[in-house]
Protein backbone atom coordinates (compact mmCIF):
# COMPACT_ATOMS: atom_id res chain seq x y z
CA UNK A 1 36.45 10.17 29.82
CA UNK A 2 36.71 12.88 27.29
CA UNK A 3 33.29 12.05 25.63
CA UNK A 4 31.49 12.44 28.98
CA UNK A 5 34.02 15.01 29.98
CA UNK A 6 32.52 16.96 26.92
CA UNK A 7 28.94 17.33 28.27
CA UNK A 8 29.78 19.85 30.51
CA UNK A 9 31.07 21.89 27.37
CA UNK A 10 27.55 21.43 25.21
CA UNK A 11 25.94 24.75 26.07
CA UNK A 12 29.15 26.94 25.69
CA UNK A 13 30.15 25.18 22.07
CA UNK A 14 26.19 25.91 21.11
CA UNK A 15 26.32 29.21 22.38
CA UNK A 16 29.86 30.34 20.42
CA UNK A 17 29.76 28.54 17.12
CA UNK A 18 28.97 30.13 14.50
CA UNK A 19 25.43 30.42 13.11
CA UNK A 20 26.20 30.64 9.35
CA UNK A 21 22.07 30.53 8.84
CA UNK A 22 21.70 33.67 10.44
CA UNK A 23 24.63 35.69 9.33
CA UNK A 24 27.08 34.91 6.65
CA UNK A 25 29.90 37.26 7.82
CA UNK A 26 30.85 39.02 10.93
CA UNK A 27 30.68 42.99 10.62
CA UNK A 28 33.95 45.20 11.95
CA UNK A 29 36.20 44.90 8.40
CA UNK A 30 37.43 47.51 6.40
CA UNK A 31 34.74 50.43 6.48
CA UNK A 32 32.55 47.75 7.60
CA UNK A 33 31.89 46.11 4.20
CA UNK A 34 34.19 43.13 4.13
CA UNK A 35 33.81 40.20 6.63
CA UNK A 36 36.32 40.04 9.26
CA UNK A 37 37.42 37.05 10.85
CA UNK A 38 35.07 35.63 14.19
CA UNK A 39 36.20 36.23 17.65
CA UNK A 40 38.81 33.57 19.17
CA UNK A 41 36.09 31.66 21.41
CA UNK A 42 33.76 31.49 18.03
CA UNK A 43 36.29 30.16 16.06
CA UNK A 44 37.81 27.52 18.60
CA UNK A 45 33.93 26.31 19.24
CA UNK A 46 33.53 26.11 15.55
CA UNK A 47 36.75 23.99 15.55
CA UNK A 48 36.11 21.84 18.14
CA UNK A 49 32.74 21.11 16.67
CA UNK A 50 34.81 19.65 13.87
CA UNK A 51 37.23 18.03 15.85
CA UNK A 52 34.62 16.05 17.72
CA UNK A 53 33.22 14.53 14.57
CA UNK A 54 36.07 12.14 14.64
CA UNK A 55 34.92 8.84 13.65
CA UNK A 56 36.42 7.35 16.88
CA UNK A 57 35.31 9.94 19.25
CA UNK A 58 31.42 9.53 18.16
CA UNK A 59 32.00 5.58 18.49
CA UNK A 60 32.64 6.30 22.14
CA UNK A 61 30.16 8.47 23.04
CA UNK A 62 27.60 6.29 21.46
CA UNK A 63 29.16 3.13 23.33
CA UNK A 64 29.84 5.48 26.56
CA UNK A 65 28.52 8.73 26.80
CA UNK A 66 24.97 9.32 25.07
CA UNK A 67 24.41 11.56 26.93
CA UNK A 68 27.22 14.01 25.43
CA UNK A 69 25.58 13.89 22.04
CA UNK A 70 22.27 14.50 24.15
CA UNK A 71 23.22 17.84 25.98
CA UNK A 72 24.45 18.72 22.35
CA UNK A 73 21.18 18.44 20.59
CA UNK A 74 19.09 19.71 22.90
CA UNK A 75 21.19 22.79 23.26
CA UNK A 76 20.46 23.01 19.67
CA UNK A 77 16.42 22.75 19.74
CA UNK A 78 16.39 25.02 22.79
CA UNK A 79 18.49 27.84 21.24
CA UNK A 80 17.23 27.14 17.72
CA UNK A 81 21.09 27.39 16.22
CA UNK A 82 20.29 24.49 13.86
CA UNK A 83 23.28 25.86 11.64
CA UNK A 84 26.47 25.33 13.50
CA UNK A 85 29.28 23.41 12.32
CA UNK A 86 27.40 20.25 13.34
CA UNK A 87 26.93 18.38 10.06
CA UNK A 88 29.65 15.62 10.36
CA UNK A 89 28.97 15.15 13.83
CA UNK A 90 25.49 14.85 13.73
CA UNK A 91 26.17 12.16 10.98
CA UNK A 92 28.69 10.02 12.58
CA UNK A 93 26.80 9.46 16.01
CA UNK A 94 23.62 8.27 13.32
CA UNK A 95 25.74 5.96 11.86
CA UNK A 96 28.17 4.56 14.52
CA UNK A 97 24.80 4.18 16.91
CA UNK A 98 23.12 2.27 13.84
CA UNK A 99 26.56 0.06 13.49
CA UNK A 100 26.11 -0.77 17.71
CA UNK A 101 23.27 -2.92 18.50
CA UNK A 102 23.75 -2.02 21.81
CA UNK A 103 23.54 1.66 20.87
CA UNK A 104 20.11 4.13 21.80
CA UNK A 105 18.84 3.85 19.05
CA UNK A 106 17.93 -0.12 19.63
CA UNK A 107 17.40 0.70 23.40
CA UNK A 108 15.20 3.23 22.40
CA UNK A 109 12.23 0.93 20.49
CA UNK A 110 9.20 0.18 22.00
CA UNK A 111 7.78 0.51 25.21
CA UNK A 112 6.82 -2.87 25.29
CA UNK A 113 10.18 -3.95 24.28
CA UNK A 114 12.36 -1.66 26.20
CA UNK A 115 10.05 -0.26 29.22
CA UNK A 116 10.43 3.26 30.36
CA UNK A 117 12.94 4.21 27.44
CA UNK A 118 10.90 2.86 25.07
CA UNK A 119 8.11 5.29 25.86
CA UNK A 120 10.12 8.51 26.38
CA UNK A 121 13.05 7.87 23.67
CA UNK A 122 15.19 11.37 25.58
CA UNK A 123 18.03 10.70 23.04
CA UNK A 124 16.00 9.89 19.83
CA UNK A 125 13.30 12.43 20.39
CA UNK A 126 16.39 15.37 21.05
CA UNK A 127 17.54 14.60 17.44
CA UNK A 128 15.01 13.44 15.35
CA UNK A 129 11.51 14.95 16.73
CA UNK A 130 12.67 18.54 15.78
CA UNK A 131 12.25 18.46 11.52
CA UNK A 132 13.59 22.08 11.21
CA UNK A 133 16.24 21.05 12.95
CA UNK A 134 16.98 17.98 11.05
CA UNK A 135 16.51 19.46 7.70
CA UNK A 136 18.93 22.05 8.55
CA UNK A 137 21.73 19.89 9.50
CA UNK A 138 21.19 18.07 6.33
CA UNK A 139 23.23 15.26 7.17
CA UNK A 140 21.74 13.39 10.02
CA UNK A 141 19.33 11.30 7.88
CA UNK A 142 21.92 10.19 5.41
CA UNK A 143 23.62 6.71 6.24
CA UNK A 144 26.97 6.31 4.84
CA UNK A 145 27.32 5.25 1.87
CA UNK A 146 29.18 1.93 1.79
CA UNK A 147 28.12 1.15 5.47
CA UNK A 148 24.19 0.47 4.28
CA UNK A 149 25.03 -1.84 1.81
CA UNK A 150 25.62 -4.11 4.92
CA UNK A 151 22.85 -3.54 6.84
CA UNK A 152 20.68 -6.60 8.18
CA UNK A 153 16.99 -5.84 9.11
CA UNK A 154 17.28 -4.94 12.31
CA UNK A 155 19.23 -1.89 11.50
CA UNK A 156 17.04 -1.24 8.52
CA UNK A 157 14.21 -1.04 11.20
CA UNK A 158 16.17 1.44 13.53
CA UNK A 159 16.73 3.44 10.97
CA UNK A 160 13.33 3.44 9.93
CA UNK A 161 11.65 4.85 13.65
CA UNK A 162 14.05 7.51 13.66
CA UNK A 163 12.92 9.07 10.04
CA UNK A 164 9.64 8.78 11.02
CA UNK A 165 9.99 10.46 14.17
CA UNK A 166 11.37 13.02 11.92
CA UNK A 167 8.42 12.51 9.66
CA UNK A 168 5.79 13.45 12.69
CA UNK A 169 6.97 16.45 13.14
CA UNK A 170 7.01 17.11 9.41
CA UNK A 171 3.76 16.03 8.99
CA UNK A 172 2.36 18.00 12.14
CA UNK A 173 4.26 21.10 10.97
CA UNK A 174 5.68 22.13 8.03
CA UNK A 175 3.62 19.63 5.38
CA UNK A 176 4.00 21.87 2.33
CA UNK A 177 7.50 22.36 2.32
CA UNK A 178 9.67 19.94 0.00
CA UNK A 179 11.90 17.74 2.56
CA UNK A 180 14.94 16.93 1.24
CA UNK A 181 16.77 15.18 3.87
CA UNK A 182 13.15 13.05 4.47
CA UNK A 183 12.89 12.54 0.59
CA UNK A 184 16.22 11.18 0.13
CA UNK A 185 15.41 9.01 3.59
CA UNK A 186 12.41 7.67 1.91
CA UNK A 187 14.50 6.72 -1.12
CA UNK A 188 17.46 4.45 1.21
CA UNK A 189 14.47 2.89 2.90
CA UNK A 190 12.70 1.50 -0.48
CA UNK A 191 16.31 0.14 -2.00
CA UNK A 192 16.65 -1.56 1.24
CA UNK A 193 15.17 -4.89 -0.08
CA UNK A 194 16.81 -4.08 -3.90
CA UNK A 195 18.39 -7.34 -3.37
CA UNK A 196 15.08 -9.53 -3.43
CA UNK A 197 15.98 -10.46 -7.07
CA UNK A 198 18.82 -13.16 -5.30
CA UNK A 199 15.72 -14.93 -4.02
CA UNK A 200 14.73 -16.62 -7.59
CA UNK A 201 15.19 -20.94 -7.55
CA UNK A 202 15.19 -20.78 -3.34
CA UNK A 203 13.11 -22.35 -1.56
CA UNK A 204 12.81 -21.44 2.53
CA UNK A 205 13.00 -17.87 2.09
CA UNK A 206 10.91 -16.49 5.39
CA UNK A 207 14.31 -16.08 7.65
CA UNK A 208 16.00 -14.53 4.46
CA UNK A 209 17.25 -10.89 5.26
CA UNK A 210 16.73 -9.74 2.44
CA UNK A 211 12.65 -10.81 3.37
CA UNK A 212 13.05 -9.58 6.96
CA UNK A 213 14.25 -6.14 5.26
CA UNK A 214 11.13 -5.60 2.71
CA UNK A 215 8.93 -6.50 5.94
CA UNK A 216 10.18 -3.39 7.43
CA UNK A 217 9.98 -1.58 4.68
CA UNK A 218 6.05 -2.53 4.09
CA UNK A 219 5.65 -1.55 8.50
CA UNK A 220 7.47 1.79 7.57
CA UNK A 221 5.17 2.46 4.60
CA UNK A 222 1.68 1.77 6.54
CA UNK A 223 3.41 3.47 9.96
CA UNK A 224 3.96 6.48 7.67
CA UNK A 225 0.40 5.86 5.98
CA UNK A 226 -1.22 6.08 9.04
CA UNK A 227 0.89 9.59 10.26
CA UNK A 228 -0.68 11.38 7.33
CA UNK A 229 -3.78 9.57 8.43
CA UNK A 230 -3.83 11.42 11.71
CA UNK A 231 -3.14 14.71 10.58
CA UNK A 232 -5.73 14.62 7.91
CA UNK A 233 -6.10 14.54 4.15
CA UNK A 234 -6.08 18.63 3.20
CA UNK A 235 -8.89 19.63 0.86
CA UNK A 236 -6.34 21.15 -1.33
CA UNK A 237 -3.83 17.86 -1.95
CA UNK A 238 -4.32 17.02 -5.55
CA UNK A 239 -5.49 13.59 -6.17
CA UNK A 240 -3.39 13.51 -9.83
CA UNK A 241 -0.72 15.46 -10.32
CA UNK A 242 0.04 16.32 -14.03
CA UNK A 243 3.39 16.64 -15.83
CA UNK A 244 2.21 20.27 -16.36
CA UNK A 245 1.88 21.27 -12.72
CA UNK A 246 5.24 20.53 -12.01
CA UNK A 247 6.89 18.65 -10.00
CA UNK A 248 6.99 20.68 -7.24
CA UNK A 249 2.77 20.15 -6.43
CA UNK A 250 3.70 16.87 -5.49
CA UNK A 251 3.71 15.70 -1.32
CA UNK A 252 4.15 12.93 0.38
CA UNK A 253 1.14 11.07 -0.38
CA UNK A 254 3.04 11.10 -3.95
CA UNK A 255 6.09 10.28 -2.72
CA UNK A 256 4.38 7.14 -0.78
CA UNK A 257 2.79 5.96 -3.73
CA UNK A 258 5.92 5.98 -5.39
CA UNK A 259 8.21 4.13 -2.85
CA UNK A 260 5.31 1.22 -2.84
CA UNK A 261 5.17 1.10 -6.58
CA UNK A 262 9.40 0.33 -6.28
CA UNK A 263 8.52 -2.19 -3.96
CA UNK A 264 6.77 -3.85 -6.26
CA UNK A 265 9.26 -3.24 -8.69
CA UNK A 266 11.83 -5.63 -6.43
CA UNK A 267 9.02 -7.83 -5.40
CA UNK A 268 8.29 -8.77 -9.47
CA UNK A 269 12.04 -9.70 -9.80
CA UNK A 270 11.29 -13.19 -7.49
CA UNK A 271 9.60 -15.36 -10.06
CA UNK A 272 10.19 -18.63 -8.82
CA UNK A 273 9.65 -21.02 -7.32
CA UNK A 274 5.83 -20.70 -7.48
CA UNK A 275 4.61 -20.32 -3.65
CA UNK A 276 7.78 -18.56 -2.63
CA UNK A 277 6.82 -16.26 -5.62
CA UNK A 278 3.63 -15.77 -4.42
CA UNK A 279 4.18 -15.17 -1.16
CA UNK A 280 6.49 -12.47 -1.28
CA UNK A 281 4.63 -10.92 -4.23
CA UNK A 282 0.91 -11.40 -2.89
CA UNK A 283 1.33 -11.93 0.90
CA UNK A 284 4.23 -9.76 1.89
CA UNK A 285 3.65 -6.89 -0.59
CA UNK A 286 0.42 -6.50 -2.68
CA UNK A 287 -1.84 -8.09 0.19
CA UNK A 288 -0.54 -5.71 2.70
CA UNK A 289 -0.46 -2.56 0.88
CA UNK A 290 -3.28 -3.01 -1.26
CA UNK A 291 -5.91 -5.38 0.11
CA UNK A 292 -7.82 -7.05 2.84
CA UNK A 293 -8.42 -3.10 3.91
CA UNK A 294 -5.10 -2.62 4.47
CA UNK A 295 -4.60 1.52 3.87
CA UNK A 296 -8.23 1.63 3.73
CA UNK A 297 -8.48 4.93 5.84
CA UNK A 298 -8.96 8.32 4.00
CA UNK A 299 -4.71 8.47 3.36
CA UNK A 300 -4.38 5.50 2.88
CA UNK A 301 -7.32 5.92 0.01
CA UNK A 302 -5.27 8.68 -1.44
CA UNK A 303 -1.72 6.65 -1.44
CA UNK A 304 -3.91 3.90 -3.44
CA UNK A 305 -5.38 6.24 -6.22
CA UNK A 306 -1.77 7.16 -6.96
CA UNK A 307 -0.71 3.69 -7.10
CA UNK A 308 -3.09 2.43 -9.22
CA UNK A 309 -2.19 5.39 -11.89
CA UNK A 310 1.76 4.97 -10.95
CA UNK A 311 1.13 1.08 -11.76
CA UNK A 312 -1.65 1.22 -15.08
CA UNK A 313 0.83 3.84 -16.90
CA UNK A 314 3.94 1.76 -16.76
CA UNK A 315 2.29 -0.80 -18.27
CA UNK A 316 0.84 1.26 -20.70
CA UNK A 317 3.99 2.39 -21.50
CA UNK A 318 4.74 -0.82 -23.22
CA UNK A 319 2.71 0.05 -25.96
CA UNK A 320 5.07 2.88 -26.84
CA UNK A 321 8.44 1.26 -25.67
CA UNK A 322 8.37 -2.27 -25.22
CA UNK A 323 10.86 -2.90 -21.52
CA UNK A 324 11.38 -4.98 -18.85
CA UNK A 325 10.53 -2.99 -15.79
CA UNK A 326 7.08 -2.95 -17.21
CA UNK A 327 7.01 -6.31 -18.25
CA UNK A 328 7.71 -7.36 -14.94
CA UNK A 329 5.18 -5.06 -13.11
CA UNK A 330 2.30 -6.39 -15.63
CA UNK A 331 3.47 -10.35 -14.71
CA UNK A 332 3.02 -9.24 -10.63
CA UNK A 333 -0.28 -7.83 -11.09
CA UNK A 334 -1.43 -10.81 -13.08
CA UNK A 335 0.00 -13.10 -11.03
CA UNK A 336 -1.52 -11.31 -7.57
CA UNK A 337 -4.69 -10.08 -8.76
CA UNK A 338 -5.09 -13.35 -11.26
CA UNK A 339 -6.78 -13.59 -14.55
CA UNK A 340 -10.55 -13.32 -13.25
CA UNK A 341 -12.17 -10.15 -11.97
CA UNK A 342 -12.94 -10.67 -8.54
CA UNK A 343 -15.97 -8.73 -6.44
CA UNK A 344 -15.19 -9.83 -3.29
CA UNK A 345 -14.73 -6.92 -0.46
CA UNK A 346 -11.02 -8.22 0.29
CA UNK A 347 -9.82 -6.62 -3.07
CA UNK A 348 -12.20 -3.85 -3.73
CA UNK A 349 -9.39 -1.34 -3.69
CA UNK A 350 -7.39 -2.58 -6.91
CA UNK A 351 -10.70 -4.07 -8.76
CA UNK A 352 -10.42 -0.65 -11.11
CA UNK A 353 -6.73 -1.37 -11.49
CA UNK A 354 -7.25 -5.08 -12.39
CA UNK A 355 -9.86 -4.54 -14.82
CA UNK A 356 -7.47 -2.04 -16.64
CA UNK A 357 -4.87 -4.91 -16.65
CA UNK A 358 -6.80 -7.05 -17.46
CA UNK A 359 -7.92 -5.21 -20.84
CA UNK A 360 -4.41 -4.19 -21.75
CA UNK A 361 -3.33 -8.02 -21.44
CA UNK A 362 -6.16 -9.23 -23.77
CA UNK A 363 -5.87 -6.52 -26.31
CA UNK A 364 -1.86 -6.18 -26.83
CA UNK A 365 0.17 -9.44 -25.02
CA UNK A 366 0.33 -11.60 -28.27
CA UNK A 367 1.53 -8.57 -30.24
CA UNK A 368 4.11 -8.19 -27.39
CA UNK A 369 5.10 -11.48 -27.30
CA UNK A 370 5.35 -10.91 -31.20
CA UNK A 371 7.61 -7.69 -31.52
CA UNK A 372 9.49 -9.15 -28.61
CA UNK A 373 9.18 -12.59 -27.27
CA UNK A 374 11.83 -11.51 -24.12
CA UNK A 375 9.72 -8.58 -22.52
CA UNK A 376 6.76 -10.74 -22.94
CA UNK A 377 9.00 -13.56 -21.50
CA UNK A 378 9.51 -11.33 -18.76
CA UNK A 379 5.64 -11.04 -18.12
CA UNK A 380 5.23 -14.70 -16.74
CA UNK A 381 6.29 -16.06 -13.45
CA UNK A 382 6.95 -19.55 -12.48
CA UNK A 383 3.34 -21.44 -12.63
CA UNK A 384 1.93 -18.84 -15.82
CA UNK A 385 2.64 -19.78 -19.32
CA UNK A 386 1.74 -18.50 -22.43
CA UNK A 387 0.00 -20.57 -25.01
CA UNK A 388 1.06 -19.33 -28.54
CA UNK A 389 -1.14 -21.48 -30.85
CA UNK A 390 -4.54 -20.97 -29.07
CA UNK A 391 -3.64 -17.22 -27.64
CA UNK A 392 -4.04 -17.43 -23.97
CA UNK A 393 -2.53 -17.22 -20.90
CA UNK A 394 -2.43 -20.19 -18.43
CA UNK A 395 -1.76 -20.30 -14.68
CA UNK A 396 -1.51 -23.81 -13.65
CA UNK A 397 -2.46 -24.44 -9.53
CA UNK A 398 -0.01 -27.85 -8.93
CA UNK A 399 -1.30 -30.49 -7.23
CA UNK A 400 -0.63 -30.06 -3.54
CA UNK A 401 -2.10 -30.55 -0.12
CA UNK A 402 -5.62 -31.71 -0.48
CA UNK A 403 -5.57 -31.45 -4.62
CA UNK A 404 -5.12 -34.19 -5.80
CA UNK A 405 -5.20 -33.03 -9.73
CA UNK A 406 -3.39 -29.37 -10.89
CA UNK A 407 -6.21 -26.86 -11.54
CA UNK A 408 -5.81 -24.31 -14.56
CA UNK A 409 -6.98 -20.72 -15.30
CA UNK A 410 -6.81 -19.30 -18.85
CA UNK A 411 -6.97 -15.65 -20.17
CA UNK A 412 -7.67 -15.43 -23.70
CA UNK A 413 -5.65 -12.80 -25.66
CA UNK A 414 -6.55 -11.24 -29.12
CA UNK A 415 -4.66 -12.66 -31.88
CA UNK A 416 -1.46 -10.21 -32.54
CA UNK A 417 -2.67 -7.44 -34.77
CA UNK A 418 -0.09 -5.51 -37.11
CA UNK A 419 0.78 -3.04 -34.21
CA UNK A 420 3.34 -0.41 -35.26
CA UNK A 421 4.86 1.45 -32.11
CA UNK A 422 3.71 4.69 -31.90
């Protein structure tokens, strides 16, 4: 009763609170140079702002009274006072919605899931659709911190449509400015499936969550793909950014490229068994980011260029400072892209990258697997062996289904030269 009680309230606690974006201090102290302290009705509306954040309060307006928080936030977009005292709030109606399934945010999907509601989203669009207004408050993109760690799919994938709502509006408006409350969203959303790495020695892994998770993570990617997509590649977005222009020249197409590259990162941790492996690696991730023109639209062209640089210099790296991480990105893109160069129009897009790879593996792996038989260890995935005594790799294709004999590819590797780390 007090939650929906509280609508009625939403335009006079907008209207009073205090604005600390526009001014810092309220004139009318001594000689008017010191602050003094804000009216009574400014300071109980900044109060009651607070008090509302209770934990239990925003649990009952998201089970009872949406439409509280809704008279709220649109109060806010109408009068543009994106700097009230609405932080907390703002952060515990996110999270306690995401925690209830039955909650707006679920509601509030697709029109062919949820009808009208779908379509319009009155309480989603209010928070999210505004990104001025969501990077102001700061807070209403950030899940709390122990309560993600127990997030299933599903609420991976809510979370997901409400940053890119946020992300539209970005894109549409204010595409040079650095988004920190979208950057750090983009980060949660690519550690989602950091788990995948459990996966190794089980078989029957399609209804795992931790597989449902890194297929919404791959729908957010090309759903955010396709946003830039529709705005436009601008003439002036720098194809390679260089240590020396800073990090601050990088955008979003950067910030893409990077979020699939630690994709692939968790995808290289499953390494067995073979077709579980391979399907998570190949079909899940690399085949639906990177070929069978998947992201094969001007954006999507962009993201890929990145990638493929992203991908080539870790592994590369390995010739300074032998390590795991690239270890284990070389061993997915052999084990996706496979040891002969293809030509076929399904893979054109990473045919420059697996040439590269290709090169690198033949000129330095048996002086890897030399100076450090681990990382190179680390290279091969269940089904690819390394053949010491005749230098070659060897990806064995068991016999199954209609074969009735194992088939084998081989990659021959220079002999390991006296390599000194440079």
């Amino acid at each position: 009763m007090i939650a929906d009680e509280l609508a009625r309230s939403a335009r006079a606690l907008v209207h009073h609170a205090t604005d600390r974006g526009v001014s810092k201090m309220y004139p009318g102290g001594k000689d008017d140079k010191e602050p003094s302290s804000p009216p009574k009705v400014d300071a109980y509306a900044n109060d009651l702002l607070l008090l509302i954040a209770d934990k239990r309060l925003c649990r009952a307006i998201v089970e009872s009274s949406p439409v509280t928080a809704l008279a709220l936030f649109q109060e806010m977009g109408e009068t543009k006072k994106y700097n009230i005292q609405i932080e907390t709030f703002a952060k515990n109606i996110v999270n306690e919605a995401l925690a209830n399934k039955d909650s707006f945010l679920y509601h509030e999907a697709e029109g062919y899931e949820s009808g009208l509601i779908g379509y319009l989203k009155p309480l989603s669009q209010a928070m999210f659709a505004n990104y001025q207004m969501v990077e102001n408050v700061g807070t209403m993109l950030d899940p709390d911190i122990w309560g993600k760690r127990k997030w299933d799919a599903d609420q991976w994938e809510a979370y997901s449509r409400i940053v890119l709502i946020t992300f539209q509006d970005y894109v549409d408006n204010q595409f040079w400015s650095h988004s920190y409350v979208l950057f750090r969203a983009k980060g949660y959303i690519e550690h989602a499936a950091s788990d995948l790495y459990k996966l190794n020695e089980l078989t029957n892994t399609l209804d795992n969550d931790s597989v449902r998770r890194l297929r919404v993570i791959v729908e957010f990617i090309k759903d955010a793909v396709k946003i830039l997509n529709e705005k436009g590649v601008p003439e002036q977005i720098r194809i390679r950014v260089r240590e020396e222009h800073g990090y601050r020249r990088k955008t979003f197409y950067d910030h893409i490229a990077s979020m699939i590259f630690e994709v692939i990162f968790h995808a290289s941790y499953v390494k067995s068994p073979q077709w579980e492996c391979w399907d998570i690696q190949h079909n899940m991730v690399w085949g639906e980011l990177f070929n069978f023109h998947h992201l094969d639209d001007p954006a999507g062209r962009v993201v890929k260029f990145k990638l493929r640089r992203l991908l080539y210099d870790e592994v590369v790296e390995m010739e300074r400072f032998p390590n795991f991480k690239g270890a284990k990105i070389l061993g997915m893109c052999l084990n996706v892209m496979g040891f002969t160069l293809s030509d076929g129009a399904n893979d054109k897009d990473s045919r420059a990258l697996h040439k590269a790879i290709l090169s690198w593996t033949k000129k330095n792996f048996a002086w890897l697997h030399a100076y450090n038989p681990r990382v190179a260890d680390a290279c091969l995935v269940d089904g690819i062996t390394y053949d010491v005594e005749k230098f070659r790799l060897v990806k064995t294709y068991p016999a199954d289904g209609l074969r009735r004999e194992p088939r084998y590819d081989h990659l021959e590797v220079n002999p390991a030269p006296d390599k000194p780390l440079e």
